[in-house]
Protein backbone atom coordinates (compact mmCIF):
# COMPACT_ATOMS: atom_id res chain seq x y z
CA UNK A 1 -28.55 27.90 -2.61
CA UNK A 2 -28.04 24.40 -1.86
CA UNK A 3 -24.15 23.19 -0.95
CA UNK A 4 -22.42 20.91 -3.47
CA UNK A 5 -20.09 18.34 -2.29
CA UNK A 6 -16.99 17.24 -4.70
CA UNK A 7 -14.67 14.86 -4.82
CA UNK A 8 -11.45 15.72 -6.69
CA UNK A 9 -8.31 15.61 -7.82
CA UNK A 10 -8.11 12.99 -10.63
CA UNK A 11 -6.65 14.91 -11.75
CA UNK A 12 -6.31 17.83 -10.22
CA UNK A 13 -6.42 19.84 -13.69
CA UNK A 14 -10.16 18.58 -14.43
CA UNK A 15 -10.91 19.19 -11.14
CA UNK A 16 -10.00 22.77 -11.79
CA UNK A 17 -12.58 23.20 -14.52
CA UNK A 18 -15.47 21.62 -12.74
CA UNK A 19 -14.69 24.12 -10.12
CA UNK A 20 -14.30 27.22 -12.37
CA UNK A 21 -17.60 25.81 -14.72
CA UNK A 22 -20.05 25.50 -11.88
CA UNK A 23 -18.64 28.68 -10.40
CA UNK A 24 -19.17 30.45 -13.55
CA UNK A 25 -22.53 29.34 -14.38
CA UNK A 26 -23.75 30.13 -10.67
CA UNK A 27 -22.72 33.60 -11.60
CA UNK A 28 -24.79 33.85 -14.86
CA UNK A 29 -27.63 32.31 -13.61
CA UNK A 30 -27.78 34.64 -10.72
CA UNK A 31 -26.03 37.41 -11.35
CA UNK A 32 -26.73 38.20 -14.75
CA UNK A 33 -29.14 42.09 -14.21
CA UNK A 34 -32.27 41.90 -15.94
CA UNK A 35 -32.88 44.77 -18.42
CA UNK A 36 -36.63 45.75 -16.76
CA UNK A 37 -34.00 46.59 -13.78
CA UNK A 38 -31.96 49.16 -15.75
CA UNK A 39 -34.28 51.88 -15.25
CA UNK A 40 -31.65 54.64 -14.03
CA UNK A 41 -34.35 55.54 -11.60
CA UNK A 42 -33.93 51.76 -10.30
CA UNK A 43 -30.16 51.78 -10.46
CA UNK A 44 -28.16 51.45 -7.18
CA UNK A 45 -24.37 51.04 -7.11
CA UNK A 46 -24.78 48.37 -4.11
CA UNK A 47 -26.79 46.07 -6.71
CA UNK A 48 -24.61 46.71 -9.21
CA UNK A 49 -21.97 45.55 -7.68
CA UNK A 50 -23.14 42.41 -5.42
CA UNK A 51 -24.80 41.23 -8.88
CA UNK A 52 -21.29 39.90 -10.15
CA UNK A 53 -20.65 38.16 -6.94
CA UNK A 54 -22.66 35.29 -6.78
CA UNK A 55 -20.66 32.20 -6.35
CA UNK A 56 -21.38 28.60 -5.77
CA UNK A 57 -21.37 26.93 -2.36
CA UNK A 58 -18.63 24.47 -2.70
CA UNK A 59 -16.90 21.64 0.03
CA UNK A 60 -14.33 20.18 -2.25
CA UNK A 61 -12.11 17.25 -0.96
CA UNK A 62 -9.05 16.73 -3.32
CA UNK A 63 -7.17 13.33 -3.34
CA UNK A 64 -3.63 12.57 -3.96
CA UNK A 65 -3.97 10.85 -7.39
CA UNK A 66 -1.68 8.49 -7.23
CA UNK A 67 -3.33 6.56 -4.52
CA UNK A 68 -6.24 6.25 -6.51
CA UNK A 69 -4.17 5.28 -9.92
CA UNK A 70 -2.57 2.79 -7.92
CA UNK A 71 -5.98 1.27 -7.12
CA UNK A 72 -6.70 1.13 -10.47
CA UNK A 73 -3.90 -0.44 -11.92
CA UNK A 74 -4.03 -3.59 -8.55
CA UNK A 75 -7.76 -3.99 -9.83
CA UNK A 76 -8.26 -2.81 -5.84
CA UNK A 77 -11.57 -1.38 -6.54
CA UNK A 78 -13.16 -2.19 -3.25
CA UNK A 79 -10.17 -0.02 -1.69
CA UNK A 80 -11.12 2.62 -3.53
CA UNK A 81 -15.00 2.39 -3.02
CA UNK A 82 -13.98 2.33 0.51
CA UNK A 83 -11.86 5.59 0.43
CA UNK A 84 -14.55 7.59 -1.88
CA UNK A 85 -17.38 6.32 0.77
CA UNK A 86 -15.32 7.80 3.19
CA UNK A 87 -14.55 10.88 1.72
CA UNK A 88 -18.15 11.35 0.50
CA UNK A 89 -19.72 10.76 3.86
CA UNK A 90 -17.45 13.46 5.44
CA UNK A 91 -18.70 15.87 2.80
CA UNK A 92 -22.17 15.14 3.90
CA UNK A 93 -21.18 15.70 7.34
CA UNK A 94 -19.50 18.72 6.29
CA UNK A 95 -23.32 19.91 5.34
CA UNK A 96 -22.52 19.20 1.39
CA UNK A 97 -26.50 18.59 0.18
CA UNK A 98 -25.20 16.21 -2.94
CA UNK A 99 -22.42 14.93 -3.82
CA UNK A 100 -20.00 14.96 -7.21
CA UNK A 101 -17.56 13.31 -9.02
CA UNK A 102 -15.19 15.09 -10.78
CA UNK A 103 -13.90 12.10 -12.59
CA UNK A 104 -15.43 9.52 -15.24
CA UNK A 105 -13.25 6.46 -14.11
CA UNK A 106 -14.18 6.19 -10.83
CA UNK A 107 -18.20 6.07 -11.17
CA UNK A 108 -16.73 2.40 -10.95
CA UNK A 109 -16.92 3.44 -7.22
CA UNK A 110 -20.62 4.47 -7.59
CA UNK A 111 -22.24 2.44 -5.78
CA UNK A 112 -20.16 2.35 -2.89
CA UNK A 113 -20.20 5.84 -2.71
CA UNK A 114 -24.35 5.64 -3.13
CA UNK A 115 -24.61 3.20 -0.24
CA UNK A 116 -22.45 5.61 2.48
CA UNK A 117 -24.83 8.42 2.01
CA UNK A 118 -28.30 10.08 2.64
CA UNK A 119 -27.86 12.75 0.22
CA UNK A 120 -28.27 12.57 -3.21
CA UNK A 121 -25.29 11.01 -5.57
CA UNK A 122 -25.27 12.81 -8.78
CA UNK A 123 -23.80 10.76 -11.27
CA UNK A 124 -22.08 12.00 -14.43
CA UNK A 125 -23.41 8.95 -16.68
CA UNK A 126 -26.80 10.14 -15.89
CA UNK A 127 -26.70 13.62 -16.27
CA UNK A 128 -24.62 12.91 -19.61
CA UNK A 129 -27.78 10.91 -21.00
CA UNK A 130 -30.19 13.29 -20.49
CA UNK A 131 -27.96 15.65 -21.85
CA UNK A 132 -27.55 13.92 -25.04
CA UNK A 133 -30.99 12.76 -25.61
CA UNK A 134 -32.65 16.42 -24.90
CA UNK A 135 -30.21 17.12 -27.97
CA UNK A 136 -31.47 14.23 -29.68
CA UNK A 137 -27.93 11.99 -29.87
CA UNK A 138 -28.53 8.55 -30.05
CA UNK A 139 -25.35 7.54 -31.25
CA UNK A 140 -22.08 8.64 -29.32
CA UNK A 141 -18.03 7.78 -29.67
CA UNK A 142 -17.04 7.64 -25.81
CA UNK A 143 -13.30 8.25 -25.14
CA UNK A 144 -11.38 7.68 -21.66
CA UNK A 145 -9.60 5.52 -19.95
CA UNK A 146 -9.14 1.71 -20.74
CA UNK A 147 -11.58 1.37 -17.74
CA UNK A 148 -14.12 3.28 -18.88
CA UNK A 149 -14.07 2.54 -22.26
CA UNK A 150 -14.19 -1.33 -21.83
CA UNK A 151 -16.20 -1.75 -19.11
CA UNK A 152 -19.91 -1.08 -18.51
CA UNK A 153 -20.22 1.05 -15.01
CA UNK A 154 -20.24 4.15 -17.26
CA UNK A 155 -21.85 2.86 -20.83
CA UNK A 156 -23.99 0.70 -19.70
CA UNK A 157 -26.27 3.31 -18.51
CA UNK A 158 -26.31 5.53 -21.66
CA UNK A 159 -27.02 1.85 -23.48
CA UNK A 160 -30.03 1.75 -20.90
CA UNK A 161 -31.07 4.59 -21.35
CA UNK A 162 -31.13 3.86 -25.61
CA UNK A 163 -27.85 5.51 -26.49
CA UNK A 164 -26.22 3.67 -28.86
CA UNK A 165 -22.28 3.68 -27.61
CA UNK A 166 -18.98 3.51 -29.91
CA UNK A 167 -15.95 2.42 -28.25
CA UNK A 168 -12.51 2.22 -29.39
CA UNK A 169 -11.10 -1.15 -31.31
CA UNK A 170 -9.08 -3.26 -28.79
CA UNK A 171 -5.53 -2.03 -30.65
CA UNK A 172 -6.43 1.26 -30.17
CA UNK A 173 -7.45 1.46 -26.61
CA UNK A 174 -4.24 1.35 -24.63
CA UNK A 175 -2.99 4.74 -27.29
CA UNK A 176 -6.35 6.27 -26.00
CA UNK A 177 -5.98 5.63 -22.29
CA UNK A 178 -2.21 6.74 -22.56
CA UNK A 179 -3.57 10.09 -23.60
CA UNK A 180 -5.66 10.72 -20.81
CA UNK A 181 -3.21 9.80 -18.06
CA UNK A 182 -0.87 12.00 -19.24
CA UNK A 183 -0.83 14.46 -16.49
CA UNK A 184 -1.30 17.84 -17.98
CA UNK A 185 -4.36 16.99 -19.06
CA UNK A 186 -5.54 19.37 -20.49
CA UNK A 187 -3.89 18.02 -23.90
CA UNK A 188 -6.87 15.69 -23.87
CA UNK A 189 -9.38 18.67 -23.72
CA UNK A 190 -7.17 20.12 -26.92
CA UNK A 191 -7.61 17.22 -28.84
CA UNK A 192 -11.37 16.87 -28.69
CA UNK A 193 -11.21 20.65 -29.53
CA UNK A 194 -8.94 20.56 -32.76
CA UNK A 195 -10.89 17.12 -33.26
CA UNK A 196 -14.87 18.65 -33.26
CA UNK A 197 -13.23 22.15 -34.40
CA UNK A 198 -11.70 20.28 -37.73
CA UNK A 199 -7.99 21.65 -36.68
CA UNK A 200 -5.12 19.24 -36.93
CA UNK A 201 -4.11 18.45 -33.54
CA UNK A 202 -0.53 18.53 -34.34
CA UNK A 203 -0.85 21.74 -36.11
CA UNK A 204 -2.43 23.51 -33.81
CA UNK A 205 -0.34 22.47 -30.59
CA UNK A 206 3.11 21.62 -32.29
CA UNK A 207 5.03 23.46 -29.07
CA UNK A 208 3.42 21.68 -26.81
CA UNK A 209 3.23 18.13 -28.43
CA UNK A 210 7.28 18.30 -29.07
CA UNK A 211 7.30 17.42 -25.02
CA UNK A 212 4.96 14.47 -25.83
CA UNK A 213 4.62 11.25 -28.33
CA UNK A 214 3.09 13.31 -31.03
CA UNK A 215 3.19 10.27 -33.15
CA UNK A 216 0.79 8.63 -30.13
CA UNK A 217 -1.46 12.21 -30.86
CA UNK A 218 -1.62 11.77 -34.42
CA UNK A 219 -3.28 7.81 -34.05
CA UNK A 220 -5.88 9.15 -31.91
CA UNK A 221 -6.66 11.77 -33.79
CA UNK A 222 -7.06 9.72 -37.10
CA UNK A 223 -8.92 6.96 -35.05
CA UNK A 224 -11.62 9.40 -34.28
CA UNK A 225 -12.07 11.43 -37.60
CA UNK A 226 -12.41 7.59 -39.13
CA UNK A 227 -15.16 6.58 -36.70
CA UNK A 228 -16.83 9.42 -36.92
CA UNK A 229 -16.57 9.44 -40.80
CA UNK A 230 -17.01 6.14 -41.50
CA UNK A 231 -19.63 4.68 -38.21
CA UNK A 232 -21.32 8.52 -37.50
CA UNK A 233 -20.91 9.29 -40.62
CA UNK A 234 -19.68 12.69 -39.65
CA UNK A 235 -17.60 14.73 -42.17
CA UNK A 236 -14.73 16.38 -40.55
């Protein structure tokens, strides 16, 4: 099993599901028991039991967001190519065989990070291409940050690779990025949920939005059923 090298905490919360989702498909994909092996005469407690212990082999370096926010909002992207490199060469010392990115914003940092390493850099833009075209998407409404969103580090690549890319209007950016900072993010993995699920984001999370701008909610959720009604033409 080869050793996977991450770099997170932006934020920490999505960190926390790349962790648990590579964790949990290691598990399935090696410890699921195959029914030819359920022959009682083939049965043995031991296997049993290490079966639904498979893990993934994991060096995970976790930065204090702010630092890299702060980059962000000086435009001190070179500082933060810098740190990543850093971080992402120690991981390969560390015996990490590629390396990760559990965040979309800062594949900004990509090739800094590419040029600071011998092992492989597996980036998210990529793998979300030839995700989407061995579904056959060709069309697709990205949502993030400002960053991501209006510049090309990110869609530039699923153009390349022929995806044709939907962004928000300029009004409607800033609403957009102020969801995703907010720092329980998970409310931003709600939203697409309720969103794709045909729930009403406020009616589904009405506890948890009263802490919140629900008004703020309620824009981004309208701006993405019209898109995809009206540009995807999508019926939600």
């Amino acid at each position: 099993m080869k050793t996977i090298g991450l770099i997170g905490g932006m934020s920490w919360e999505s960190t926390a599901l790349y962790y648990k989702t590579i964790n949990e498909t290691v598990k399935q994909n090696l410890g699921a028991i195959h029914p030819a092996s359920l022959h009682p005469a083939s049965l043995h407690p031991a296997s049993l039991h290490s079966a639904s212990l498979h893990s993934a082999k994991i060096l995970l370096y976790s930065v204090d967001f702010a630092e890299f926010e702060r980059y962000q909002a000086e435009g001190d992207w070179q500082k933060a190519g810098e740190r990543l490199a850093g971080i992402a060469l120690n991981l390969q010392k560390g015996g990490a065989d590629f390396i990760a990115l559990c965040t979309n914003t800062m594949h900004k940092c990509a090739p800094a990070i590419e040029s600071a390493i011998d092992v492989p850099f597996l980036h998210i833009a990529e793998v979300t291409a030839d995700e989407l075209l061995k579904n056959g998407v060709k069309t697709v409404l990205l949502l993030g940050t400002k960053y991501t969103m209006t510049q090309d580090f990110y869609k530039q690549i699923l153009i390349d690779r022929g995806i044709n890319v939907l962004v928000p209007d300029s009004g409607d950016i800033e609403i957009i990025n102020d969801v995703t900072m907010i720092p329980h993010s998970y409310l931003w993995h709600f939203f697409v949920f309720c969103v794709f699920c045909k729930h009403s984001f406020t009616e589904s999370l009405p506890k948890v939005i009263a802490h919140y701008n629900s008004a703020r909610f309620d824009i981004c959720f309208r701006y993405v059923r019209s898109k995809l009604q009206h540009q995807l033409c999508a019926k939600i």
